[in-house]
N, C-alpha and C. Protein backbone atom coordinates (compact mmCIF):
# COMPACT_ATOMS: atom_id res chain seq x y z
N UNK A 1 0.83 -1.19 0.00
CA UNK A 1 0.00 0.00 0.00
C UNK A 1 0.87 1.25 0.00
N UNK A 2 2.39 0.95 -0.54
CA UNK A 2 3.35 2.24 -0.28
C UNK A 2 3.24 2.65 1.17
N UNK A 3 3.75 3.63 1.30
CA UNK A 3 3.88 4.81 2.22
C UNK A 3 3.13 5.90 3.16
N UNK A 4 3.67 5.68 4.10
CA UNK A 4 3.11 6.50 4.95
C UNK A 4 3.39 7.77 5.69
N UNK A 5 3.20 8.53 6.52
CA UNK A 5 4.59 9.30 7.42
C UNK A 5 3.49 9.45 8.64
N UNK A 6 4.07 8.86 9.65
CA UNK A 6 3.56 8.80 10.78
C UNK A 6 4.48 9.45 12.31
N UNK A 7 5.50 10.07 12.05
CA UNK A 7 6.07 10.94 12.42
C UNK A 7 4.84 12.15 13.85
N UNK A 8 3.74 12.61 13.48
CA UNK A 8 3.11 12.61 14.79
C UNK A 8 3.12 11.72 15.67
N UNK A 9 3.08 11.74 16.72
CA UNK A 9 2.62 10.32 17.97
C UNK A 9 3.12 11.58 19.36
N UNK A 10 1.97 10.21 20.11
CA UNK A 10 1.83 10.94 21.73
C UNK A 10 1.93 10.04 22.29
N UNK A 11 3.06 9.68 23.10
CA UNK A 11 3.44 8.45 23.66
C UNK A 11 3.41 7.50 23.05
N UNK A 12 3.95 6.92 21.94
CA UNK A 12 4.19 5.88 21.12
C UNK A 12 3.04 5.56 20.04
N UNK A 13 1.90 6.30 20.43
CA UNK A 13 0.81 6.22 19.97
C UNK A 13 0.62 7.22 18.48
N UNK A 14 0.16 6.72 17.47
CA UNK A 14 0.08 7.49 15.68
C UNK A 14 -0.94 8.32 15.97
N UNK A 15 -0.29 9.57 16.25
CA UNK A 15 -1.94 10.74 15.97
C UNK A 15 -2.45 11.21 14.36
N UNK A 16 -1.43 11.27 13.82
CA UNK A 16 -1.58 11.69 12.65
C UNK A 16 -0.96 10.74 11.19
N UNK A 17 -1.14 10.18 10.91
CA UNK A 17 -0.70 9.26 9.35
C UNK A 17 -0.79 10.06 7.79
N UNK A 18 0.21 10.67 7.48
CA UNK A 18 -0.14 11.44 6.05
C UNK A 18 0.68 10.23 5.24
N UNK A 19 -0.63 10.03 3.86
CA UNK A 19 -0.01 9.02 2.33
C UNK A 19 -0.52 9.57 1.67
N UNK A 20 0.68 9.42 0.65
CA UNK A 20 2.31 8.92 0.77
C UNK A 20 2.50 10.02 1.49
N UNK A 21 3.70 10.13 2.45
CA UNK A 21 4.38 10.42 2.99
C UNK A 21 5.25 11.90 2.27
N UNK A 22 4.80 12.81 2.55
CA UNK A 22 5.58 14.04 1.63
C UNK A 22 6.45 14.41 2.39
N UNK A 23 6.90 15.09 1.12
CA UNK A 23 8.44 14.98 1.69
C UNK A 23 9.66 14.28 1.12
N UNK A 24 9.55 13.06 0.43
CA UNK A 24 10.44 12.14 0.38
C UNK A 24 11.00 12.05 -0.58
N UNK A 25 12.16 11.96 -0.57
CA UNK A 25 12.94 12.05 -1.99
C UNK A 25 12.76 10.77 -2.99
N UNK A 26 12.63 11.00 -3.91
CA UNK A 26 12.19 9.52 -4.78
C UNK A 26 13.06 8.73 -4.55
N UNK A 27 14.39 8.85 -4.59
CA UNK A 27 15.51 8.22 -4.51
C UNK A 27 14.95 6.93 -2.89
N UNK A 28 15.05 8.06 -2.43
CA UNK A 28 14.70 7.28 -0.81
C UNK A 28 13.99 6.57 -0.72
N UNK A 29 12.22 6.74 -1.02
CA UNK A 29 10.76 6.28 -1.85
C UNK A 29 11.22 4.98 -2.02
N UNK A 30 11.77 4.77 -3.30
CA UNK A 30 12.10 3.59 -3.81
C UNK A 30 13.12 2.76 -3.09
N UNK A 31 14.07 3.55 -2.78
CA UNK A 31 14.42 2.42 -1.52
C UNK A 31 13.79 1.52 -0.56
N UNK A 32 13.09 2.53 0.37
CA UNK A 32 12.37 2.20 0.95
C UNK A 32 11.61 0.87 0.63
N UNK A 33 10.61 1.20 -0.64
CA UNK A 33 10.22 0.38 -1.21
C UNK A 33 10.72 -1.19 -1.43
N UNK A 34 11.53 -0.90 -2.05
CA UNK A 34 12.57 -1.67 -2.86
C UNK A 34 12.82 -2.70 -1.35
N UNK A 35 13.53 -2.18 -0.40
CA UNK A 35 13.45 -2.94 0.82
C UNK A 35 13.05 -3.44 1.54
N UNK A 36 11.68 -3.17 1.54
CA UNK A 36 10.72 -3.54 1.95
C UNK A 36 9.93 -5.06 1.24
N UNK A 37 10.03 -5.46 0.16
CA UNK A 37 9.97 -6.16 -0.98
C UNK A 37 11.01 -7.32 -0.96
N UNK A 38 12.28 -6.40 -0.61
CA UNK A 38 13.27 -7.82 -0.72
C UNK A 38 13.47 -8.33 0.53
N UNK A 39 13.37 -7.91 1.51
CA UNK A 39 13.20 -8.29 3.22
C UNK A 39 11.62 -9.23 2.93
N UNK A 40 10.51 -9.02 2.44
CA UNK A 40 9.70 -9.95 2.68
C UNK A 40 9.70 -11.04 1.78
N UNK A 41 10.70 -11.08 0.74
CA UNK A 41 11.22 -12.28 -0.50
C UNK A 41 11.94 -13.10 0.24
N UNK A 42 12.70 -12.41 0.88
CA UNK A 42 13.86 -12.84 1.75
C UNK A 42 13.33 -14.26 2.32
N UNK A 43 12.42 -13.47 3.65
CA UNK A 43 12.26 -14.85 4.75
C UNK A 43 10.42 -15.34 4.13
N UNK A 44 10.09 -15.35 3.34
CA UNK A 44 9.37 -15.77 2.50
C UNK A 44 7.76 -15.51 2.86
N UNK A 45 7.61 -14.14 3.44
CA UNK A 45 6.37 -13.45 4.42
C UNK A 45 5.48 -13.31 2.91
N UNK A 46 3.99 -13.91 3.29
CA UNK A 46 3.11 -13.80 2.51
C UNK A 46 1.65 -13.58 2.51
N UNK A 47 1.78 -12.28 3.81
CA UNK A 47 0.76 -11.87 4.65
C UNK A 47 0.48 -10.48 4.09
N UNK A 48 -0.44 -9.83 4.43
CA UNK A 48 -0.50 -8.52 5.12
C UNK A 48 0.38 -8.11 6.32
N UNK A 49 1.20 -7.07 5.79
CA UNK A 49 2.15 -6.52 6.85
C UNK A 49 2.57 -4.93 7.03
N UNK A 50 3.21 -4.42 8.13
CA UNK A 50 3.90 -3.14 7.74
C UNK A 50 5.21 -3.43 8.07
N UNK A 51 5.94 -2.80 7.60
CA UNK A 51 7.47 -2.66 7.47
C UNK A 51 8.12 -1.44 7.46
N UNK A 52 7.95 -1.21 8.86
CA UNK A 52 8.67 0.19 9.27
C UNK A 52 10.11 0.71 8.99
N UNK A 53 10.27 1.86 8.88
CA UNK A 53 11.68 2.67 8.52
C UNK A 53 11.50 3.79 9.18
N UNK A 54 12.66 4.49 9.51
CA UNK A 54 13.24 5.90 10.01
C UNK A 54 13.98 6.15 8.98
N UNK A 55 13.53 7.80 8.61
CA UNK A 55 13.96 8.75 7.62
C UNK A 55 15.29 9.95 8.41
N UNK A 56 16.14 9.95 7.65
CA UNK A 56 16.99 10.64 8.88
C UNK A 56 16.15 12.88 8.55
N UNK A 57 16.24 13.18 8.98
CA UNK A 57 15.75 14.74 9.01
C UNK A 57 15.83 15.42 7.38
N UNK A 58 16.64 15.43 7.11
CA UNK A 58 17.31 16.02 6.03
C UNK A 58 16.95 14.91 4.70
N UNK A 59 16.16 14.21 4.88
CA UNK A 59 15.92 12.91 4.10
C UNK A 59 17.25 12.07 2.87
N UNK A 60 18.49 12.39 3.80
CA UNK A 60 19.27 11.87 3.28
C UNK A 60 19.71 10.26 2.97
N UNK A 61 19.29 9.44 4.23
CA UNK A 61 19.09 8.09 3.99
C UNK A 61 17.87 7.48 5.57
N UNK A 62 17.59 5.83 5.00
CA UNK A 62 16.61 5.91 6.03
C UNK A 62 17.41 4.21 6.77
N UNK A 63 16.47 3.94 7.87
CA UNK A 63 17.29 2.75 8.48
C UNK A 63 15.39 2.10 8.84
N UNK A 64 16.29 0.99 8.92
CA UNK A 64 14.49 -0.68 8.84
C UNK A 64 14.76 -0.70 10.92
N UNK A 65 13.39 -0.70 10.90
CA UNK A 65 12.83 -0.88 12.44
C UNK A 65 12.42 -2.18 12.77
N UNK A 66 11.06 -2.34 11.90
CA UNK A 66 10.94 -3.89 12.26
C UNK A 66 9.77 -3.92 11.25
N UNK A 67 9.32 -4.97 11.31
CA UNK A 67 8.02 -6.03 10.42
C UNK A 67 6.99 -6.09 11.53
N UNK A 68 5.13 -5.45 11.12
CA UNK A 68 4.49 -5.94 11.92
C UNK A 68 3.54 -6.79 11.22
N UNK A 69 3.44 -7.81 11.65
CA UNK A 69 1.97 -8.45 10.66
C UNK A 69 0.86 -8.05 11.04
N UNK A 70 -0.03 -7.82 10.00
CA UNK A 70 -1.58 -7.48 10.28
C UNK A 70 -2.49 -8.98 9.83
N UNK A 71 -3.34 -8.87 10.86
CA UNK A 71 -4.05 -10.15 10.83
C UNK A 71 -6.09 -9.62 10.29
């Protein structure tokens, strides 16, 4: 379902969810993407899931958090 930016929160909690996610450099976008895709090829996930990332400020590069499955 692409992208999100969930960057609001109040105590760990998502107040606000903007998609896609503005802001983001395509370059990054597709990373993102792209990683997200080969991490679930990888260990062979064939669910509904999210697959979180951190964008660094300056949207220069981003780093993988974790995998949640949705049921």
């Amino acid at each position: 379902m692409f992208d999100r930016d969930c960057s609001v929160q109040r105590r760990h909690q998502k107040v606000v969810e903007i998609a896609p996610a503005s802001g983001l450099k395509p370059e990054i976008r597709k990373g993102i993407l792209d990683s997200a895709i080969r991490l679930c090829k990888h260990i062979g996930y064939q669910n509904a899931g999210t697959v979180e990332f951190l964008v660094e400020n300056d949207g220069s590069a981003f780093y993988f958090i974790e995998v949640n499955p949705r049921i």
